[in-house]
N, C-alpha and C. Protein backbone atom coordinates (compact mmCIF):
# COMPACT_ATOMS: atom_id res chain seq x y z
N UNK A 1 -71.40 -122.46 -106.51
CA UNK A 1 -70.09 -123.03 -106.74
C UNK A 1 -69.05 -122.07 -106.19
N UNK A 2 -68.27 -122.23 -105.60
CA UNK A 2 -66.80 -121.71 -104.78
C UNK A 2 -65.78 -121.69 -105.84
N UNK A 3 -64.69 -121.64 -105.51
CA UNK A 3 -63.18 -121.78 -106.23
C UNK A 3 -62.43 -122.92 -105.73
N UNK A 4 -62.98 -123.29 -104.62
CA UNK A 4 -62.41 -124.73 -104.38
C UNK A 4 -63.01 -125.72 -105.12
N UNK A 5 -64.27 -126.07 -105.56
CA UNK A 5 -64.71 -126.90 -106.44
C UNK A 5 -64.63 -126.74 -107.90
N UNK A 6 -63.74 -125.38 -108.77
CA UNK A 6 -63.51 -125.59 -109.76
C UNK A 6 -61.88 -126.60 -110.17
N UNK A 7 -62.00 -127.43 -111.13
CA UNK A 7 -60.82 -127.91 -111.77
C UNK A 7 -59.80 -127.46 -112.27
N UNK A 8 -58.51 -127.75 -112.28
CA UNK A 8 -57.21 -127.28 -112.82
C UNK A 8 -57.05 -126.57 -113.69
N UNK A 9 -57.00 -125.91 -114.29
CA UNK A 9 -57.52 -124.77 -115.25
C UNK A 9 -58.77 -123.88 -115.90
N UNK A 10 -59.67 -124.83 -114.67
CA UNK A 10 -60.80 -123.50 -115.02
C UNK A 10 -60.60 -122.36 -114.79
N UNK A 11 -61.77 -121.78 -115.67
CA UNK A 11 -61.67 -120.29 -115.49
C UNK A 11 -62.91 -119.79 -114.93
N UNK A 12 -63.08 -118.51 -114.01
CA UNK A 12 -65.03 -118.68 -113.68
C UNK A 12 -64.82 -117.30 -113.45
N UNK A 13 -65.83 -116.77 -112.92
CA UNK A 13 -65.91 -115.38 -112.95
C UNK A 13 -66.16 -115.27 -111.21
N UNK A 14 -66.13 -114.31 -110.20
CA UNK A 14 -65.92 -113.97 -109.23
C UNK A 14 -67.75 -113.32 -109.27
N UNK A 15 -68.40 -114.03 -108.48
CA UNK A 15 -69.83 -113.27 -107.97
C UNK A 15 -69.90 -113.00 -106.87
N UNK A 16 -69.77 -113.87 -105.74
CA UNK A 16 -69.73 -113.04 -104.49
C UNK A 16 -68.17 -113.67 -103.76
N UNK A 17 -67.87 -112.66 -102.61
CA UNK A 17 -66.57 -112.88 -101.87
C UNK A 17 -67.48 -112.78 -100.29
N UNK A 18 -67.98 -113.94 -99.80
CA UNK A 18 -68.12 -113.48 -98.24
C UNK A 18 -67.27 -113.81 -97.03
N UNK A 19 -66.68 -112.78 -97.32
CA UNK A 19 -65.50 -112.20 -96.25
C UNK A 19 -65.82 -111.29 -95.59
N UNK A 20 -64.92 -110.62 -94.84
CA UNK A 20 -65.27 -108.90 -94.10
C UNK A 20 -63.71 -109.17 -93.77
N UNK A 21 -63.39 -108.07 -92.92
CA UNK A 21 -62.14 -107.67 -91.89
C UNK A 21 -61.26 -107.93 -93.05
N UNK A 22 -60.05 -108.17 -92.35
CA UNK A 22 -58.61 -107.38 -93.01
C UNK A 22 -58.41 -108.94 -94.08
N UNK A 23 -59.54 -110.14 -94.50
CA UNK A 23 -59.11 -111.12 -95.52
C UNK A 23 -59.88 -110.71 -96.49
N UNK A 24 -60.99 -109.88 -96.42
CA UNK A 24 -61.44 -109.09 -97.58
C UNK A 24 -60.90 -108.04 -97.78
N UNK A 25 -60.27 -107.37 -96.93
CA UNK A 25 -59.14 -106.01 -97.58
C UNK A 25 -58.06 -106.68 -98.61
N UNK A 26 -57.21 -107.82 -98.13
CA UNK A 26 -56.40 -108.24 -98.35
C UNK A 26 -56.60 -108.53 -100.16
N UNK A 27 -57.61 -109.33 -100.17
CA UNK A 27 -58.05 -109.91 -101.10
C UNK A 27 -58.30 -108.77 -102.47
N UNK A 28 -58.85 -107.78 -102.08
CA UNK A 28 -59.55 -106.19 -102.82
C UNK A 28 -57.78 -105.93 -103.01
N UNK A 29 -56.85 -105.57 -102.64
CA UNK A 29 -56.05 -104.93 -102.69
C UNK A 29 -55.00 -105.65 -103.53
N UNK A 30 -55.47 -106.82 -103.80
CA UNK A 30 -54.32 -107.96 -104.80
C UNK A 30 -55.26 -107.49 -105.85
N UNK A 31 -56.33 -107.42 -106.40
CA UNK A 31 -56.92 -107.80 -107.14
C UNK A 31 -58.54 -108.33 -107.77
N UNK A 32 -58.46 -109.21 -106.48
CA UNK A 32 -59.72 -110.02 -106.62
C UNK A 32 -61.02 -109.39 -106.06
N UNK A 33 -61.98 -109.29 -107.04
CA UNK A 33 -62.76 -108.44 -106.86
C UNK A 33 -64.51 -108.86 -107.30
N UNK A 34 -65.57 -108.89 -107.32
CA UNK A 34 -66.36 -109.47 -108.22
C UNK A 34 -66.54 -108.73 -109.17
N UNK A 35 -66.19 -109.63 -110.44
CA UNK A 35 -67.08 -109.33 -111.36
C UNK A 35 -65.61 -109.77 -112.08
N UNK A 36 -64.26 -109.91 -111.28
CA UNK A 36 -63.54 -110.10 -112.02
C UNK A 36 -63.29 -111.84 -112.41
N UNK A 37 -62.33 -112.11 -113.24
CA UNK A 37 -62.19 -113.82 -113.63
C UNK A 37 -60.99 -114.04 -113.00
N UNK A 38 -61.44 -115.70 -112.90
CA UNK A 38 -59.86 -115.96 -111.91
C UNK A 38 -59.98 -117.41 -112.55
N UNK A 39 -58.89 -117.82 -112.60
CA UNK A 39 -58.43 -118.86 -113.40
C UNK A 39 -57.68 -119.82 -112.02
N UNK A 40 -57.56 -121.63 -111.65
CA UNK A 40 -57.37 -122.40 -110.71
C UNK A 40 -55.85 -123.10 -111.30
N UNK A 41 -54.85 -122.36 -110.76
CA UNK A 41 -53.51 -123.03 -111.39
C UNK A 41 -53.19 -124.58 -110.76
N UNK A 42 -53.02 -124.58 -109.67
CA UNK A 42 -52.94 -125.87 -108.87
C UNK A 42 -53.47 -125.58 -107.84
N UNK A 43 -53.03 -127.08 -106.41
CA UNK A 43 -53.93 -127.66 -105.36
C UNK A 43 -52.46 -127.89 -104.66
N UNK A 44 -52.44 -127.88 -103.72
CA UNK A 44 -51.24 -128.17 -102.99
C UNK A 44 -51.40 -129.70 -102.48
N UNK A 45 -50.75 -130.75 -102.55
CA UNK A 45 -50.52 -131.56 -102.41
C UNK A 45 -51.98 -132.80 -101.48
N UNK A 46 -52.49 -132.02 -100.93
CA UNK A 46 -53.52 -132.52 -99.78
C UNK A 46 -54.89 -131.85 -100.40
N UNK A 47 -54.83 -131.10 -101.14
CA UNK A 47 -56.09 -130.20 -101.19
C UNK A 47 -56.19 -129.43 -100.59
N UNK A 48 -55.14 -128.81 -99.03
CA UNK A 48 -55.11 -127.93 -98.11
C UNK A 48 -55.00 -126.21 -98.76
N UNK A 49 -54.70 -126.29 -99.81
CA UNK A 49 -54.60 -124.54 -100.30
C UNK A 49 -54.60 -124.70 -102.14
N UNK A 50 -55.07 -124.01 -102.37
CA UNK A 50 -54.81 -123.87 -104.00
C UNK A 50 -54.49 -122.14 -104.63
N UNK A 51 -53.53 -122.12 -105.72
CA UNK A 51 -53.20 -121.16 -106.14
C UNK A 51 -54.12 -120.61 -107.19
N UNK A 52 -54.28 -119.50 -107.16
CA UNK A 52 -55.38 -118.89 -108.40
C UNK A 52 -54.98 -117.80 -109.08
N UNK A 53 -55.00 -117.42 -110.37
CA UNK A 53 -54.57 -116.51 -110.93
C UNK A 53 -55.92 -115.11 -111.49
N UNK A 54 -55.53 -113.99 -111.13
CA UNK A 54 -56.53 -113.37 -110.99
C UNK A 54 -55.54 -111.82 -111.63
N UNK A 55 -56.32 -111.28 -112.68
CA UNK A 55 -55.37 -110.08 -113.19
C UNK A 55 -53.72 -110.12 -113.43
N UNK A 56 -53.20 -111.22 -113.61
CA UNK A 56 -51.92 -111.67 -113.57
C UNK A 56 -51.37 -111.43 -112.32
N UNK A 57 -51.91 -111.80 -111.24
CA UNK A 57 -51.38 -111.76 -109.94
C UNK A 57 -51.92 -113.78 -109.15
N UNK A 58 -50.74 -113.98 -108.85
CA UNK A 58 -50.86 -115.19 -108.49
C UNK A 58 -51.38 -115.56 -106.97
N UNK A 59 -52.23 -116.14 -106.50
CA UNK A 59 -52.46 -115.83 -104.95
C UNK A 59 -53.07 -117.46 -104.55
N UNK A 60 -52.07 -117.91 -103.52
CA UNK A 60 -52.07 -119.04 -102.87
C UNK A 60 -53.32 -118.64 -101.77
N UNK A 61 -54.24 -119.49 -101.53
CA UNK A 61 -55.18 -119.44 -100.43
C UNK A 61 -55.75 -121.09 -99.60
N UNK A 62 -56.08 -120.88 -99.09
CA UNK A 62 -56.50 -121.47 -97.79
C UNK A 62 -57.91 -122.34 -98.51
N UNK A 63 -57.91 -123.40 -98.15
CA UNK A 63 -58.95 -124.22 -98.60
C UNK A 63 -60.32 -123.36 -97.79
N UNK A 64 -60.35 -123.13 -96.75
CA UNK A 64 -61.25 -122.29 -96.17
C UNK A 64 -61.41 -120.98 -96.58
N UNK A 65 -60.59 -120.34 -96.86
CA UNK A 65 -60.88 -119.08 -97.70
C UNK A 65 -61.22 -119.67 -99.33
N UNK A 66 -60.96 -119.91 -100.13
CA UNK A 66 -61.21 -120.72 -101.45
C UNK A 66 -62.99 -120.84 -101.13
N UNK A 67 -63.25 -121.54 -100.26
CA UNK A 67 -64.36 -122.24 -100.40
C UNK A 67 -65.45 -120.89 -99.51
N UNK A 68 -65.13 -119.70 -99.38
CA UNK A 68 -65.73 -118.45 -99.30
C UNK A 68 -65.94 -117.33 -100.59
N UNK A 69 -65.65 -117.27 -101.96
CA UNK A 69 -65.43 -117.05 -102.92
C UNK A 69 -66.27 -117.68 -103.94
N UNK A 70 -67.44 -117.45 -103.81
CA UNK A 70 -68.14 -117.91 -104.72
C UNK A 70 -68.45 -117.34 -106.43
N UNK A 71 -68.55 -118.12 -107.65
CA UNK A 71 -67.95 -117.92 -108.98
C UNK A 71 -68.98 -118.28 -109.75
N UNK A 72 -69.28 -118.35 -110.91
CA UNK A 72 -69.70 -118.98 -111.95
C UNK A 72 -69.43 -118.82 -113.21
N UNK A 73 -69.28 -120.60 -113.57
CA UNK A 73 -68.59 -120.48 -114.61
C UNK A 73 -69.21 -120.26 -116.05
């Protein structure tokens, strides 16, 4: 399961991130990390990006990045 397939206020835990280069730096340096929890605030209008809350830091992403972020809830 990803972070794009959880629902509007789930909450799940962060198991793997497969990324590399500067969208896994990016990502490490807000926060998001495994092992940490991230909670699914909204979906942008199309399903094209959704916002996630992770250590009280809010972070809009990319349906394609979302769906690289794999969780369990």
């Amino acid at each position: 399961m990803n972070v794009f397939d959880l629902k509007m206020g789930e909450v799940a835990k962060i198991r793997r991130i497969d990324l590399t280069g500067s969208a896994l730096e990016r990502l490490l340096s807000l926060g998001l990390a495994v092992g940490e929890t991230v909670e699914v605030l909204s979906y942008s209008l199309f399903k094209g990006s959704v916002l996630i809350s992770c250590n009280a830091v809010r972070v809009g992403v990319r349906k394609s990045l979302a769906k690289k972020i794999e969780v369990e809830v």
